[in-house]
Protein backbone atom coordinates (compact mmCIF):
# COMPACT_ATOMS: atom_id res chain seq x y z
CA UNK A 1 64.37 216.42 94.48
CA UNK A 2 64.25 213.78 91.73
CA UNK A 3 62.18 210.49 92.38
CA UNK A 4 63.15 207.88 90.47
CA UNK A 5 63.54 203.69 90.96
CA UNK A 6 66.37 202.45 93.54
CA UNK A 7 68.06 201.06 90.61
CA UNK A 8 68.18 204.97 88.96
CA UNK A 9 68.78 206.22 92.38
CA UNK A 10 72.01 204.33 92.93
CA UNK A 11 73.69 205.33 90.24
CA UNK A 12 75.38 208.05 92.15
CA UNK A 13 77.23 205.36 93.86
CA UNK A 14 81.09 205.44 92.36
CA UNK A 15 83.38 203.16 93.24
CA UNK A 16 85.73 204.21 96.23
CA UNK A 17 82.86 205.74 97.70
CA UNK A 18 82.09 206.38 101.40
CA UNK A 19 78.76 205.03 102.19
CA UNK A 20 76.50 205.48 104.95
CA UNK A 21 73.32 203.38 105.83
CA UNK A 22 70.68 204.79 108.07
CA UNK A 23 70.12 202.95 111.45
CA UNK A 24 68.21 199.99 112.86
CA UNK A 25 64.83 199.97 111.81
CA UNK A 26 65.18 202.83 109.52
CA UNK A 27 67.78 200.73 107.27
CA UNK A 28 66.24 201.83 103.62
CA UNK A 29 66.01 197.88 102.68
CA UNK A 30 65.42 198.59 98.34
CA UNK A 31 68.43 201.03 98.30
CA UNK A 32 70.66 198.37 100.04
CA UNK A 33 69.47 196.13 97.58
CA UNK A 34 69.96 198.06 94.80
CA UNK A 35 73.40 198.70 95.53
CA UNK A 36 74.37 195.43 95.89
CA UNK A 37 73.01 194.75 92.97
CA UNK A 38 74.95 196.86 91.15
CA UNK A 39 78.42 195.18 92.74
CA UNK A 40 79.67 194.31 89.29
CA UNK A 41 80.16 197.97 88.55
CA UNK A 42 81.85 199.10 91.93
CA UNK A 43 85.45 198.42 93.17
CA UNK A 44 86.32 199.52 97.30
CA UNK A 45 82.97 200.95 98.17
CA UNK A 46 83.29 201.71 101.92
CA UNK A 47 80.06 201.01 103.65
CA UNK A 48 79.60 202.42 107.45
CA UNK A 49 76.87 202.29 109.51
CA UNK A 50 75.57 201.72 113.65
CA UNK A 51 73.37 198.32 114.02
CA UNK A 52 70.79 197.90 111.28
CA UNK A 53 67.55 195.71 110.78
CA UNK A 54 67.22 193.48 107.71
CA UNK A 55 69.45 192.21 105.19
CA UNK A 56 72.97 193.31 104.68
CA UNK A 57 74.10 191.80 101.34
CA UNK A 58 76.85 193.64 100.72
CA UNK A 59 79.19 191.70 103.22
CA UNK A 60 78.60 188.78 101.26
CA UNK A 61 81.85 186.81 100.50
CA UNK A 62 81.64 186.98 97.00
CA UNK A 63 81.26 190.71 97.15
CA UNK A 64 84.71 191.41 99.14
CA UNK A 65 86.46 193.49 96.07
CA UNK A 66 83.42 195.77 95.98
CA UNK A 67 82.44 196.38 99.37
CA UNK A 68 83.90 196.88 102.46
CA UNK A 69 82.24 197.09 105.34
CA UNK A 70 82.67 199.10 109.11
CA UNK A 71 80.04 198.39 111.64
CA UNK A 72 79.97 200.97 114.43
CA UNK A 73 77.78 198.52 116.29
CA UNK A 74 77.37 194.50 114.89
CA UNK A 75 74.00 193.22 114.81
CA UNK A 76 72.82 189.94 113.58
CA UNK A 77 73.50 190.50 109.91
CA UNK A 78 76.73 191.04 109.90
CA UNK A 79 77.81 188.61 112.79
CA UNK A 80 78.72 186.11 110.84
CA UNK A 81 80.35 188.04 108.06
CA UNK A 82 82.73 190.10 111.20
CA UNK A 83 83.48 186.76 111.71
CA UNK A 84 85.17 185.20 108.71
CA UNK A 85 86.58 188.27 108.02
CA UNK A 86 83.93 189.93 105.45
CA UNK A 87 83.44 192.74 107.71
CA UNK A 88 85.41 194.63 110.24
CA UNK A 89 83.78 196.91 113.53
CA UNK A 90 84.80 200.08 114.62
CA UNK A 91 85.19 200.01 118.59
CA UNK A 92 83.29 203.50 119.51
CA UNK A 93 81.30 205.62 121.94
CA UNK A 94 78.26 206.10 120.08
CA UNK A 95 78.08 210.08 121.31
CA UNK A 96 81.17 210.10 119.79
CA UNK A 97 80.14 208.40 116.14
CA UNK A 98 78.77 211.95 114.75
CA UNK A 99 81.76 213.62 115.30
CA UNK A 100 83.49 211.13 112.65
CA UNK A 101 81.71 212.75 110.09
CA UNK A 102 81.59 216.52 111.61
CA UNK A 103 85.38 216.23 111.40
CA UNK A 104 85.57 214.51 108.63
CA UNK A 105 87.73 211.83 109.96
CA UNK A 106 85.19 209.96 107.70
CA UNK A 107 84.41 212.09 104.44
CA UNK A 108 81.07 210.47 103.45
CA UNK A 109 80.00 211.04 99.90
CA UNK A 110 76.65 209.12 100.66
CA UNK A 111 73.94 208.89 102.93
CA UNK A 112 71.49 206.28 102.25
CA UNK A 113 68.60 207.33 104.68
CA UNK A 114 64.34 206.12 104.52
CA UNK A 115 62.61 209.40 105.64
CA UNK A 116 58.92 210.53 105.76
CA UNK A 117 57.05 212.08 103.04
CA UNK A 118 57.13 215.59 102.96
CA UNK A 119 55.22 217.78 104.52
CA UNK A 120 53.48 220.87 103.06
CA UNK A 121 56.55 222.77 103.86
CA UNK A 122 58.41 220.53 102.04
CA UNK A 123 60.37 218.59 105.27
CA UNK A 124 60.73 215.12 105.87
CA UNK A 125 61.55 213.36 109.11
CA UNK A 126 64.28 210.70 109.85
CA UNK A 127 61.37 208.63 111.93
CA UNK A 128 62.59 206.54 114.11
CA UNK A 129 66.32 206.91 113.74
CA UNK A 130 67.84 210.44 114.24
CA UNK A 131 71.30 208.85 115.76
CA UNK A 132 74.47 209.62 113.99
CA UNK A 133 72.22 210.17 110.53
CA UNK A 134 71.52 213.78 111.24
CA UNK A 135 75.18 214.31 111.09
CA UNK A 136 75.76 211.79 108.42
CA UNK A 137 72.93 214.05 106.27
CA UNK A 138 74.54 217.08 107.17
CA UNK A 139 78.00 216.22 106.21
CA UNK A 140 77.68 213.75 103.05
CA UNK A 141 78.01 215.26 99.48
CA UNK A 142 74.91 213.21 98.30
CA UNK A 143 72.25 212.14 100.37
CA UNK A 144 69.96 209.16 98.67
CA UNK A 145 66.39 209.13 100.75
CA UNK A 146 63.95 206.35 100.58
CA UNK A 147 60.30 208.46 101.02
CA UNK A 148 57.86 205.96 102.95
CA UNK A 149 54.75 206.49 104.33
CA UNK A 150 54.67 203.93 106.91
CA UNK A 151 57.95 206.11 108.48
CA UNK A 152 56.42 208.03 111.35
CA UNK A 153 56.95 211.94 110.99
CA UNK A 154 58.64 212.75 114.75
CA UNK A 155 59.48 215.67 116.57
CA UNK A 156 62.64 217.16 117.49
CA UNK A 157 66.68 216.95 114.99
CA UNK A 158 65.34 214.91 112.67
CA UNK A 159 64.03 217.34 109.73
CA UNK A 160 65.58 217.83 106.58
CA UNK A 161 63.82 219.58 103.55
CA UNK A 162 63.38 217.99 100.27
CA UNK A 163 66.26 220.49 98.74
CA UNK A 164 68.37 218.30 100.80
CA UNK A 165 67.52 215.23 99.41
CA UNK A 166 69.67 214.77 95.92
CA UNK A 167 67.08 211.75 94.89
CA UNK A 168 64.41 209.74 96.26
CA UNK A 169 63.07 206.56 95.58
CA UNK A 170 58.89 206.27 96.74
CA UNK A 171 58.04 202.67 98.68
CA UNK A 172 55.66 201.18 100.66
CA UNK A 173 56.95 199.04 102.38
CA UNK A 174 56.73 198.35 106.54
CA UNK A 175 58.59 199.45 109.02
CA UNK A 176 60.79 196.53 110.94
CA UNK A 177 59.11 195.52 113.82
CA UNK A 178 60.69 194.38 117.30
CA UNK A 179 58.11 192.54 118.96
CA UNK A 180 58.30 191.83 123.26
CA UNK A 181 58.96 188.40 123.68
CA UNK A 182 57.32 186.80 126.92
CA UNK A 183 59.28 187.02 130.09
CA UNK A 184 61.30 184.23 132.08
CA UNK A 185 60.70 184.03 135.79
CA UNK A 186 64.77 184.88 136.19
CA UNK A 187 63.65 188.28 134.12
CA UNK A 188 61.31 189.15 136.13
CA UNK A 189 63.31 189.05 139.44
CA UNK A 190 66.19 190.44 137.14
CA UNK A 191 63.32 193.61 136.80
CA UNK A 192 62.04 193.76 140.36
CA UNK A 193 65.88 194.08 141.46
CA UNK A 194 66.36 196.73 139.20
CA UNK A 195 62.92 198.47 140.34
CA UNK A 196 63.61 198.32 143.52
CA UNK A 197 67.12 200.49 143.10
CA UNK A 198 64.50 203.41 140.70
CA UNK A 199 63.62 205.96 142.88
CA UNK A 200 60.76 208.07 142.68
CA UNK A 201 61.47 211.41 140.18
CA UNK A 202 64.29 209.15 138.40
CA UNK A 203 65.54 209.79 135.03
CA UNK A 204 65.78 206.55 132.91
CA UNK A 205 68.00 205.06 130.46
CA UNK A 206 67.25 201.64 129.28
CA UNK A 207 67.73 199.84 126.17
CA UNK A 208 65.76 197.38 124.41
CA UNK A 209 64.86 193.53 124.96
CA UNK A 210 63.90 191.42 127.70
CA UNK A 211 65.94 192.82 130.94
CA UNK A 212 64.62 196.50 130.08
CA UNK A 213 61.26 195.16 129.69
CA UNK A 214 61.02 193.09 132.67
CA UNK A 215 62.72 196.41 134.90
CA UNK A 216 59.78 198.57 132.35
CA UNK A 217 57.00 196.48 133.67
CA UNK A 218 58.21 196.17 137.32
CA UNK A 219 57.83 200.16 137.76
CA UNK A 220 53.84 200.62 137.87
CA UNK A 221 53.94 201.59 141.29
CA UNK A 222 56.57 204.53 140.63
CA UNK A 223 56.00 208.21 140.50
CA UNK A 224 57.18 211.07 138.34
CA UNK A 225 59.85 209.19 136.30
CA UNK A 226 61.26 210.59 133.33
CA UNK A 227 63.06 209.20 129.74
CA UNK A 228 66.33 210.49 128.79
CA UNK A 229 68.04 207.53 126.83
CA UNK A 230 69.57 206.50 123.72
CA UNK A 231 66.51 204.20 122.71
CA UNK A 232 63.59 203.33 123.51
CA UNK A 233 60.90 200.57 122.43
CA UNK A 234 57.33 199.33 123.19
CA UNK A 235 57.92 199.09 127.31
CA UNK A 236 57.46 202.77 127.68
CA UNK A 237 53.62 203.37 126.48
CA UNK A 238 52.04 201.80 129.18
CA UNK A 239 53.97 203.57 131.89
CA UNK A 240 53.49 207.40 129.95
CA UNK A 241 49.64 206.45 129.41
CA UNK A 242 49.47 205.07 133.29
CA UNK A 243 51.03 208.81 134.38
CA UNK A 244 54.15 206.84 135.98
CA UNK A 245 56.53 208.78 133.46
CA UNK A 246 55.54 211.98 133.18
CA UNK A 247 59.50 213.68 133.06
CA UNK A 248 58.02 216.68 135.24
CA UNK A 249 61.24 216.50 137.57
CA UNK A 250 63.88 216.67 134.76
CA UNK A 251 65.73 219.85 134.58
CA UNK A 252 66.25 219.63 130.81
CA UNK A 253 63.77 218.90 128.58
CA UNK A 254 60.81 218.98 131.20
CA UNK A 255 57.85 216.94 130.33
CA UNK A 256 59.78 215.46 126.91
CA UNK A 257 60.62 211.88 126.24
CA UNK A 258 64.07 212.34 124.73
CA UNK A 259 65.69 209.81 122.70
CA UNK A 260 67.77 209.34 119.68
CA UNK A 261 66.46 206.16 118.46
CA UNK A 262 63.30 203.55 118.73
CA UNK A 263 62.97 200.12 117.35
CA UNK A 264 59.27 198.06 118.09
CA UNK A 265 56.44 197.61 116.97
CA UNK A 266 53.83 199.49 115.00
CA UNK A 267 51.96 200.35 118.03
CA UNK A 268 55.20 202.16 118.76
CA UNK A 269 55.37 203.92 115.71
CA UNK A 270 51.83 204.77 115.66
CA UNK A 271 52.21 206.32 119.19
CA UNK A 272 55.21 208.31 117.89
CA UNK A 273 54.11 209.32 115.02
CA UNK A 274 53.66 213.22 115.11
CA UNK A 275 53.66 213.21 119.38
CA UNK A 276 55.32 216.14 120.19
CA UNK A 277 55.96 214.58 123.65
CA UNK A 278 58.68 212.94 122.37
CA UNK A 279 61.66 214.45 121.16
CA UNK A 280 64.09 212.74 118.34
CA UNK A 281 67.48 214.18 119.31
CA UNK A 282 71.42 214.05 117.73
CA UNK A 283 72.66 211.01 119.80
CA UNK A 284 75.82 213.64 120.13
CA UNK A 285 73.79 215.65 122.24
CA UNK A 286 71.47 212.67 123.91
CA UNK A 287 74.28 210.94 124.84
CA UNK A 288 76.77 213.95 125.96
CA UNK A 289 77.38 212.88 129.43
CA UNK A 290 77.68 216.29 130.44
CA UNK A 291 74.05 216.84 129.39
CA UNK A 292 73.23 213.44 131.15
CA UNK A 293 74.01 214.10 134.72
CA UNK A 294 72.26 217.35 134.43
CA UNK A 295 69.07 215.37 134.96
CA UNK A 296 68.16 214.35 138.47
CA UNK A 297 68.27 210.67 139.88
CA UNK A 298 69.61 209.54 136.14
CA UNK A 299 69.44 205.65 136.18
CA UNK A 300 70.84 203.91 133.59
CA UNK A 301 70.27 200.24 133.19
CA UNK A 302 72.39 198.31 130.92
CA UNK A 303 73.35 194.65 130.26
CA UNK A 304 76.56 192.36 129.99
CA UNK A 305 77.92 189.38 128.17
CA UNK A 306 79.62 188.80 131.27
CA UNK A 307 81.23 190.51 134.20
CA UNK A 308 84.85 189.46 136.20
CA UNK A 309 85.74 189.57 139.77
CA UNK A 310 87.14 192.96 139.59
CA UNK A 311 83.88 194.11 138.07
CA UNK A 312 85.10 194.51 134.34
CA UNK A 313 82.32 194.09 132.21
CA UNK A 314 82.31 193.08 128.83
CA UNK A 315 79.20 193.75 126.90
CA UNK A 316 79.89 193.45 123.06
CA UNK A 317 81.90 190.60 122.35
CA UNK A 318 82.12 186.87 123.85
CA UNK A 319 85.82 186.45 123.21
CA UNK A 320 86.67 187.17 120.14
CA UNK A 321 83.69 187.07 118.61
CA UNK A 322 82.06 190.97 117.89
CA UNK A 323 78.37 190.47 119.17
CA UNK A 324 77.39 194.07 119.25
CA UNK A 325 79.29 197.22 120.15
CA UNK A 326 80.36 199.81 122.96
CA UNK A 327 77.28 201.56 121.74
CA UNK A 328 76.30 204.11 124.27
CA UNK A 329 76.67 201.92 127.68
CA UNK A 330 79.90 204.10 129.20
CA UNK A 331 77.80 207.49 127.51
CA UNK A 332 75.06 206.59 130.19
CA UNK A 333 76.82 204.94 132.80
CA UNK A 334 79.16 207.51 133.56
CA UNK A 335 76.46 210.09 132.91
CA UNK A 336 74.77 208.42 135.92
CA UNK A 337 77.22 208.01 138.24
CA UNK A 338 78.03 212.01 137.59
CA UNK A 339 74.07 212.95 137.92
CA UNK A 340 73.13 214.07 141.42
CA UNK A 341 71.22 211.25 143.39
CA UNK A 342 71.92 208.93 139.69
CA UNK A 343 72.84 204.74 139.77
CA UNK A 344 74.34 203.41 137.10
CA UNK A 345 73.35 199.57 136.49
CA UNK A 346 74.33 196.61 135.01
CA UNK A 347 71.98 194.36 134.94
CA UNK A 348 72.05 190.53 133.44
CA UNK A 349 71.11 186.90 134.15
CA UNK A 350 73.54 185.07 136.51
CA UNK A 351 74.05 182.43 133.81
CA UNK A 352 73.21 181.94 130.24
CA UNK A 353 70.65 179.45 128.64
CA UNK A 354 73.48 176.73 128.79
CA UNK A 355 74.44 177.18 132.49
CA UNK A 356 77.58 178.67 132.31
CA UNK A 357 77.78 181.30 134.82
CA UNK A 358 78.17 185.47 133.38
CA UNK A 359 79.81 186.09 137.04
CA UNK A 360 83.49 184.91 136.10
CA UNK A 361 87.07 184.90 137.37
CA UNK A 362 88.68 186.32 134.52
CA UNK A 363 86.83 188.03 131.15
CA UNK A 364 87.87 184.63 127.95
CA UNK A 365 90.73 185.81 126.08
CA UNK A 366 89.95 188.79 123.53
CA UNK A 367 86.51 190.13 125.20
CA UNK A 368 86.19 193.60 125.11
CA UNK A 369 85.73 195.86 128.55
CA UNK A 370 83.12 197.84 127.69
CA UNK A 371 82.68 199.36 131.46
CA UNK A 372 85.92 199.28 133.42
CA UNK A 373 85.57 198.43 136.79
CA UNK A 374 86.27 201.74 137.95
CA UNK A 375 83.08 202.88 136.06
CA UNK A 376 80.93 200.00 137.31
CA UNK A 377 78.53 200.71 140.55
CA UNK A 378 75.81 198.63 140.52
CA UNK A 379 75.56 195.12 138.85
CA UNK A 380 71.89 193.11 139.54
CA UNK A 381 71.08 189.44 139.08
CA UNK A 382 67.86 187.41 139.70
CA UNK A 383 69.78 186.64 143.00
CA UNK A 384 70.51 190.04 144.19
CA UNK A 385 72.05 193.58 144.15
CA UNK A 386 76.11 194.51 144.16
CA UNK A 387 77.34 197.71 144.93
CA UNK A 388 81.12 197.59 143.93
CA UNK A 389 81.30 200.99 144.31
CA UNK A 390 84.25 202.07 146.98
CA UNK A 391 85.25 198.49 147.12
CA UNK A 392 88.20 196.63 146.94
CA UNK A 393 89.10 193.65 144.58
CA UNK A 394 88.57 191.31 147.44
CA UNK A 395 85.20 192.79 148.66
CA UNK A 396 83.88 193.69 144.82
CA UNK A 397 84.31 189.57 144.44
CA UNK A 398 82.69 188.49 147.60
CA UNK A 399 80.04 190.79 146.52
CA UNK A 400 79.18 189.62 142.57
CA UNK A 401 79.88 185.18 144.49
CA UNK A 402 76.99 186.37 146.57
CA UNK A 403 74.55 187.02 143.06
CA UNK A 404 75.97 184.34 141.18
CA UNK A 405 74.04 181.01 140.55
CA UNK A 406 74.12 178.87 143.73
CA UNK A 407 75.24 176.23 141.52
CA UNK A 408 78.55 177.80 140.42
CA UNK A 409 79.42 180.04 143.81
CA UNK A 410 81.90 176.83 145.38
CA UNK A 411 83.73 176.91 141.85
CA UNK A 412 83.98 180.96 141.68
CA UNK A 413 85.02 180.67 145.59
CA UNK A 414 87.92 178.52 144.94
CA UNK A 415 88.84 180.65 142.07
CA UNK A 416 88.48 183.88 144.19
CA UNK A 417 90.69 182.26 147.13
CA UNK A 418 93.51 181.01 144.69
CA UNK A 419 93.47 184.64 142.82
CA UNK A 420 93.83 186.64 146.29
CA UNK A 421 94.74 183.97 148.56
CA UNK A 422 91.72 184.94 151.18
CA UNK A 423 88.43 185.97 150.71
């Protein structure tokens, strides 16, 4: 393995490359730079990658005859970009993501990953972000690693020995940090709702942000819960410290925390850091929905943009604008539903910040079903708890009026009675 500066390091990029960039907090910030940098000697560099942290120069307009970029998922910094047309996303399971690179539907000729430092057997961990990069590592030609020491050294897929690494570049620099933001009263209910649906010995999926910390914080009076999810963040310490997760009534993976990625704060990283409680898995195999319902009780809790009368629910786009990705929502809700004694959830406030209701008639033109209502079972509001599950397109829309806002139930009741004539 040769160390040298991220300016040496990306050298090895040629123009028409296939590019990948390691995940959410794990995005190795000096390489990206670097790169860019270096977008007066590239032509058609294809750049993929799942949601990352920091900046993404590269979709810059005035870069669009050197890079090209495909988001698996969309965060923040390339929102903009998706929309003017700087960037394009790739509509995608994200079990299924590794297996574009296993088949080599994608032939990736570099993976830009930030790893541990080695150990004294000469192995370095992907951290916090095992995801699609262990296949991404496994099937590019070069793989580019950015060694930091604030990158905590985890347990489980994510090794790969310094022979592995083509170059490395040595930083210091932190790890992005998600921080808990306080909670609204409506997330609160949102969380008791959901809390109330978590039986005891449940396996749990939940994502990161308000909703799964609200349901996270509701569930100190629980017993013998388990973690089985795609990520995980800050919301889980308390309840593994209290004894309220202890994952003794899984039937894979006993006693483990399983997960393919985390994204908080350092307290997080600190806590994960060499714990070999918690196991850093291929999201191929995390999120295999056969290996899902083989848990007991699996409850997945996920959120929406907005959900229709039929139950639809879109979750990655508001219209046409790309807001995130499919991600692995229908990975784990399906995987519930198949899971002996398991709920699958949607859970979201009944209106956004502005008062327009997320209960609506019809999904706006161009928003992308993430769930289709023959996948959805439960969706939760402040105001209540819908099963749709078994029911009809009449009774599935009385149900989701009935945890709307009060303020907006007349207008979705007219709606309702001039879409099916009764209700």
């Amino acid at each position: 393995m040769n160390i040298l500066s991220a300016e040496n390091a990306v050298q090895l990029i040629r123009s028409n490359d296939h590019i990948y960039i390691h995940t959410a907090a794990a995005a190795p910030q000096q390489l990206v730079k670097a790169m860019t940098a270096r977008h007066h000697e590239l032509k058609n560099v294809n750049i993929y990658h799942l949601h990352t942290e920091g900046v993404a120069p590269y979709t810059q307009r005035e870069y669009r005859e050197n890079f090209n970029t495909f988001a698996f998922f969309t965060a923040k910094n390339v929102r903009q970009a998706m929309k003017e047309g700087d960037a394009d996303y790739v509509p995608i399971f994200l079990s299924e993501v590794p297996l574009l690179f296993r088949r080599r539907i994608i032939e990736l000729d570099v993976a830009m990953i930030q790893v541990s430092p080695p150990d004294k057997h000469g192995y370095c961990s992907l951290g916090v972000s095992v995801d699609a990069t262990r296949a991404a590592i496994q099937n590019a030609t070069t793989v580019i690693a950015q060694i930091n020491p604030n990158m905590p050294r985890t347990h489980g897929d994510g090794l790969i020995h310094v022979r592995n690494i083509n170059v490395a570049v040595e930083v210091n620099d932190p790890i992005y940090e998600h921080a808990q933001q306080p909670l609204s009263d409506v997330e609160k209910q949102i969380g008791e709702n959901c809390a109330e649906l978590i039986e005891d010995g449940a396996t749990l999926q939940m994502g990161i942000g308000s909703i799964p910390d609200a349901v996270l914080a509701a569930l100190g009076d629980h017993q013998d819960l388990g973690i089985h999810t795609e990520m995980f963040s800050d919301g889980v310490i308390p309840l593994i410290k209290s004894g309220v997760v202890n994952n003794s009534k899984k039937r894979i993976h006993p006693d483990k925390v399983v997960a393919t990625f985390a994204m908080g704060t350092r307290a997080l990283y600190d806590y994960m850091d060499d714990n070999p409680l918690i196991q850093m898995l291929d999201t191929s195999y995390v999120n295999d929905t056969a290996v899902i319902r083989r848990n007991p009780k699996v409850t997945a809790i996920n959120s929406a943009i907005e959900v229709d009368f039929t139950g639809q629910v879109c979750a990655d786009s508001i219209g046409t604008y790309q807001f995130s990705g499919v991600g692995g929502q229908m990975d784990f809700i399906r995987g519930a539903s198949l899971s002996e004694g398991g709920k699958p959830i949607i859970a979201l406030p009944s209106q956004t910040a502005k008062g327009v209701s997320k209960i609506v008639p019809y999904l706006k033109q161009g928003a992308g079903v993430v769930t289709t209502r023959a996948h959805v079972h439960y969706v939760v509001t402040e105001h209540g708890v819908a099963n749709l599950f078994g029911k009809s397109l009449r009774q599935r829309t009385r149900a989701l009026i009935d945890i709307a806002h009060p303020d907006h139930r007349e207008e979705l009741e007219k709606a309702a009675f001039e879409r099916f004539n009764v209700l």
